[in-house]
Protein backbone atom coordinates (compact mmCIF):
# COMPACT_ATOMS: atom_id res chain seq x y z
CA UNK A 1 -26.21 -100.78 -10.57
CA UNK A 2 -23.10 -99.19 -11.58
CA UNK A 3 -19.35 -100.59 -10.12
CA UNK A 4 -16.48 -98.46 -10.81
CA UNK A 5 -13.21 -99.84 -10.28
CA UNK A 6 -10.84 -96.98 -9.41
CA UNK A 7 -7.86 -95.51 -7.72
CA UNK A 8 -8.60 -91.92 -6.45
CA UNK A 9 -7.51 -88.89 -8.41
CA UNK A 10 -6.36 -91.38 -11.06
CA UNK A 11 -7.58 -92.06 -14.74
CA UNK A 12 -11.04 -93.05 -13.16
CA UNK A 13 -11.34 -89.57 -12.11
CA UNK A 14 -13.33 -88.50 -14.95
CA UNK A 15 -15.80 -91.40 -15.07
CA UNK A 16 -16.41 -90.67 -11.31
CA UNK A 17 -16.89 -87.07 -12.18
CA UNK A 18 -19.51 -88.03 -14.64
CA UNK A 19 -21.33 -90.53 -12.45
CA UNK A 20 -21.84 -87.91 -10.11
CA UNK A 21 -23.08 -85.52 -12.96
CA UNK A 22 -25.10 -87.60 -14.32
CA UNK A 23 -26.14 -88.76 -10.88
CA UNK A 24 -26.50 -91.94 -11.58
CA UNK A 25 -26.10 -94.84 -8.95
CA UNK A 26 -22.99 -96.43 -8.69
CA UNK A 27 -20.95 -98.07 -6.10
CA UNK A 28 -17.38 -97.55 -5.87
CA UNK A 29 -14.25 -100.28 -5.45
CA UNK A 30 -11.21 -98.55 -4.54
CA UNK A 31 -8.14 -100.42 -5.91
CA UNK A 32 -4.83 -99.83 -4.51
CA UNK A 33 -2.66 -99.58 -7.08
CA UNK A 34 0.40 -99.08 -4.81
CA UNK A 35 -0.33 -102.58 -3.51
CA UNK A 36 -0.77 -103.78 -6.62
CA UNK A 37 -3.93 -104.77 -6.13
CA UNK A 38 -4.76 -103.93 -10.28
CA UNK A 39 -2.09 -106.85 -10.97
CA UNK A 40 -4.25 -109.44 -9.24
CA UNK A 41 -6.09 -112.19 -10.86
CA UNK A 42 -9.48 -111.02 -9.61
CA UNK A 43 -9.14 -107.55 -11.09
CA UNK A 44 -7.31 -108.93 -14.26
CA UNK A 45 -10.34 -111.36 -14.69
CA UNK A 46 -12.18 -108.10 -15.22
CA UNK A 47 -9.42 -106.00 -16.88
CA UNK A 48 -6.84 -107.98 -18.48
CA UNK A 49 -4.76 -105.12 -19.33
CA UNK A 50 -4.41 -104.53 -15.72
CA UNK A 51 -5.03 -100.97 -15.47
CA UNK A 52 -7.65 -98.68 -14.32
CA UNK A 53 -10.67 -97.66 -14.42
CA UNK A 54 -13.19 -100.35 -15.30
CA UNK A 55 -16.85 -100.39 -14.83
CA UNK A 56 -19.04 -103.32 -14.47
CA UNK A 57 -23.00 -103.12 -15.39
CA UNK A 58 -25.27 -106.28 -15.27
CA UNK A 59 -21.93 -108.00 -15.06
CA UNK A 60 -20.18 -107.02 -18.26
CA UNK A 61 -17.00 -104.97 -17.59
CA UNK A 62 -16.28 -102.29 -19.51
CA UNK A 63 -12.59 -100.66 -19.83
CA UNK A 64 -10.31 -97.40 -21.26
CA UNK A 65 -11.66 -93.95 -19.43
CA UNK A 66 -12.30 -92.26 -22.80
CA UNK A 67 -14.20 -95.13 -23.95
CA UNK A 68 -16.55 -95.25 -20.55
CA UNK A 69 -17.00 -91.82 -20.41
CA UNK A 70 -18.28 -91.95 -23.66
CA UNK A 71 -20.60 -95.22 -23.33
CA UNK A 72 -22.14 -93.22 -19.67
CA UNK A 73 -22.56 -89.87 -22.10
CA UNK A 74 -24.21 -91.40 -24.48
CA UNK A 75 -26.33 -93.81 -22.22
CA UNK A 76 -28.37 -90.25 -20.41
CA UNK A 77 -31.66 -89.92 -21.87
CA UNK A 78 -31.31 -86.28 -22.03
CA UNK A 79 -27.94 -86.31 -23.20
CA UNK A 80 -26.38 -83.43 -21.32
CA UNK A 81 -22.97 -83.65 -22.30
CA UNK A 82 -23.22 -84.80 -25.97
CA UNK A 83 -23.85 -82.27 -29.37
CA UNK A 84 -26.14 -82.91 -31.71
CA UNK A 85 -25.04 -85.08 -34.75
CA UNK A 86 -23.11 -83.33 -37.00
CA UNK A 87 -19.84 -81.01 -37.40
CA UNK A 88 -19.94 -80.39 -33.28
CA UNK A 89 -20.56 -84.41 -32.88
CA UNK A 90 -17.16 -84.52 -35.02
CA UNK A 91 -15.48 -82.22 -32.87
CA UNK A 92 -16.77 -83.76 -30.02
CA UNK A 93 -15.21 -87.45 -30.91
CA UNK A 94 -11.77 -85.26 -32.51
CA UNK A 95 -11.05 -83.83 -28.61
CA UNK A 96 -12.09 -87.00 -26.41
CA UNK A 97 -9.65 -89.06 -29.18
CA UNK A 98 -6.63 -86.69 -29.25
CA UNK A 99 -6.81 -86.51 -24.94
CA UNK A 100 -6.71 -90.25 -25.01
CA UNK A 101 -4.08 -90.95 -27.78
CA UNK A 102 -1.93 -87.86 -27.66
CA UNK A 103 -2.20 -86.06 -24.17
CA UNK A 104 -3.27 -89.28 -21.65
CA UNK A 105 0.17 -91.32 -22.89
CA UNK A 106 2.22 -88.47 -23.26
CA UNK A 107 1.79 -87.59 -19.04
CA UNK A 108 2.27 -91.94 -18.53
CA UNK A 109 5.71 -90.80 -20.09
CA UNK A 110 6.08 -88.44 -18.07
CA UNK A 111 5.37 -90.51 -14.57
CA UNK A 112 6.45 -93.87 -15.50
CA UNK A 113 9.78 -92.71 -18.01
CA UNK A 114 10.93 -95.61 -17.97
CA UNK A 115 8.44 -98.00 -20.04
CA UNK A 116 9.22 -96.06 -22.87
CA UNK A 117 12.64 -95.40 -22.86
CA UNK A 118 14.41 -97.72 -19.92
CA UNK A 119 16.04 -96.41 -16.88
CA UNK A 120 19.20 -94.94 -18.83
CA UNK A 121 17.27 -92.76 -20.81
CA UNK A 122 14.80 -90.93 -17.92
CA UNK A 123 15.66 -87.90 -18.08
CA UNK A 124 15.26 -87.63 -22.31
CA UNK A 125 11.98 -89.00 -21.96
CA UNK A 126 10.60 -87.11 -19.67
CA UNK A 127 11.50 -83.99 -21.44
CA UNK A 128 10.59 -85.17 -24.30
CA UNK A 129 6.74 -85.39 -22.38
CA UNK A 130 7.04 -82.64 -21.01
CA UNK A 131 7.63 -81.13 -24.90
CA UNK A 132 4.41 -83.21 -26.16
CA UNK A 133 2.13 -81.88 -22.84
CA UNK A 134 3.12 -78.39 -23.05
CA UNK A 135 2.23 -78.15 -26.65
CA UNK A 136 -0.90 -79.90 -26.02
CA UNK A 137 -1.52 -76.91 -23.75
CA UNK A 138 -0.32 -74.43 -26.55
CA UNK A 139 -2.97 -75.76 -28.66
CA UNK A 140 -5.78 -75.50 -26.34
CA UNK A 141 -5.59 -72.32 -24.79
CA UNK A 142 -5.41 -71.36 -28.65
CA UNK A 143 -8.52 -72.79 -28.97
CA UNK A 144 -10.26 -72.11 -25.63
CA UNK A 145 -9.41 -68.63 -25.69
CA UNK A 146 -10.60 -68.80 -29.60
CA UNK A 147 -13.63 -70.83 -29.65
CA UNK A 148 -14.32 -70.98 -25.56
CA UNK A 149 -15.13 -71.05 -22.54
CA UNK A 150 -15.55 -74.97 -23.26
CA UNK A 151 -14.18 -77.08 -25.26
CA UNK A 152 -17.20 -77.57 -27.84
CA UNK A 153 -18.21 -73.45 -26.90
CA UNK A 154 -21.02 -72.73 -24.51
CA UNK A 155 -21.97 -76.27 -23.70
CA UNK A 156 -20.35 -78.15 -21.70
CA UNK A 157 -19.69 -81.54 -23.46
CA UNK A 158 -17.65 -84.74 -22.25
CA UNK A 159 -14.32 -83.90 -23.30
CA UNK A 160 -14.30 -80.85 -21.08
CA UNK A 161 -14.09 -83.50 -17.80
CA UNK A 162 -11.56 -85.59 -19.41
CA UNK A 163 -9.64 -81.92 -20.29
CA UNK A 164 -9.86 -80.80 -16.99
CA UNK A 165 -8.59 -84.74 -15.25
CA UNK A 166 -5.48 -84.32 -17.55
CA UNK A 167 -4.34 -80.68 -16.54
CA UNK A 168 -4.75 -81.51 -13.12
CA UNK A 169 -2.24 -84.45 -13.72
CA UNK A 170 -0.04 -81.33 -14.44
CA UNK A 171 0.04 -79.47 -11.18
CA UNK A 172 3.16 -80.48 -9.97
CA UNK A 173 5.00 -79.99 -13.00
CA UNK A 174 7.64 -77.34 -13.96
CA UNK A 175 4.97 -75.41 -16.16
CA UNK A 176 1.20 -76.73 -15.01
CA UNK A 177 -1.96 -76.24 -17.79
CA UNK A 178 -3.31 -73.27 -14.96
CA UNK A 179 -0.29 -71.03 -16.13
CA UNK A 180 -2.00 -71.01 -19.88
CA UNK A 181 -4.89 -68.48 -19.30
CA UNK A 182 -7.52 -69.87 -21.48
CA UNK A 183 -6.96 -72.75 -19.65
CA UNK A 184 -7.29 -71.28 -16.29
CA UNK A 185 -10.20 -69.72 -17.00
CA UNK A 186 -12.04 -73.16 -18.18
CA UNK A 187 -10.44 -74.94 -15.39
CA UNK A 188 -11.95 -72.04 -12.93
CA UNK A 189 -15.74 -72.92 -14.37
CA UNK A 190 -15.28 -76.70 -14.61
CA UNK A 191 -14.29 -76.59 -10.79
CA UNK A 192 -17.18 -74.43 -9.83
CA UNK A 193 -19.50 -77.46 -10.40
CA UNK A 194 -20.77 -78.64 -7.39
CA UNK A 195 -20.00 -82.12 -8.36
CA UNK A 196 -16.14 -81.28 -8.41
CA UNK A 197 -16.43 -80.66 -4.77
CA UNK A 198 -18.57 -84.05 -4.04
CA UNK A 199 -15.71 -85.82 -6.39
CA UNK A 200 -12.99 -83.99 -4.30
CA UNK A 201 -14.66 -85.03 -0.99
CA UNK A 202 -15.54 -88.89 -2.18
CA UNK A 203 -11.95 -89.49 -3.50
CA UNK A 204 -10.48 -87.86 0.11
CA UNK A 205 -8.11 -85.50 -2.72
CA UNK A 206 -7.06 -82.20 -1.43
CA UNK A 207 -4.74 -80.97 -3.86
CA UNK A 208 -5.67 -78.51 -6.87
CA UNK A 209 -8.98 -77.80 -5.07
């Protein structure tokens, strides 16, 4: 059995998403980060860093969304969501890494402004997010509306759920990923899985449904 540690609609998003995909079995911990229940020493026991998601299997946790995504992708026997070795593996790792290095901190800019910068310098670093997100989005409509409708082509692969977690993040700001049309279009298809609407209905989210 599967135990995902999680907030809903948060960075665990994507490794509930694939759960569900993957239907495997799982039982779900909700932690309340506004309660700071992630600070705690029974969660920091399991994710010293203090942050979620984290998984637990047979009693070894396992931590970073990109990274546990990858690990349940991998683990499938059929391996729905994950190219054949080669050039399209490459690609494959290239995407999950730059929405976990590049993309994922640039929006923790964005909503927490002041870790990077301290609270006389907000405003500069959230534009300065802002900047980095919306030419994340540049670049991927390029290559959507290039390379498309995924982000690997006709397959839908694991970075296209962490894609799709991120540019929700941006719904409520000044320019969200939707108003890119490559990227609406993707977004469109990765929400017609019926497994977006179990997520949606699991997590109790309503927004950007």
């Amino acid at each position: 059995m599967i135990t995902l540690y999680h907030s809903p609609g948060m960075a665990g998003l994507v490794v509930h998403w694939l759960l569900l995909e993957l239907g495997l079995a799982h039982d779900w911990q909700r932690v309340n980060t506004d309660a700071g229940e992630h600070k705690q020493p029974a969660y920091l026991a399991l994710n010293p860093a203090g942050l979620v998601p984290t998984i637990v299997i047979d009693g070894q946790p396992i931590t970073e969304a990109a990274a546990i995504a990858l690990y349940l992708a991998d683990a499938d026997p059929d391996h729905r969501f994950v190219p054949a070795p080669g050039l399209a593996r490459a690609a494959y790792y290239q995407w999950m890494l730059y929405f976990a290095n590049t993309l994922q901190p640039a929006f923790r800019a964005w909503f927490y402004p002041t870790e990077p910068a301290g609270e006389a310098h907000v405003d500069a670093a959230k534009a300065a997010a802002r900047a980095r997100i919306e030419s994340g989005w540049d670049r991927i409509d390029a290559h959507l509306a290039a390379h498309g409708p995924y982000m690997l082509g006709d397959a839908v692969t694991t970075p296209d759920f962490l894609a799709v977690m991120l540019m929700r993040w941006s719904r409520n700001m000044p320019r969200p990923a939707t108003q890119w049309p490559a990227i609406a279009r993707f977004v469109a298809a990765m929400r017609a899985r019926p497994a977006w609407n179990e997520l949606y209905a699991r997590e109790g989210l309503t927004e950007w449904l």
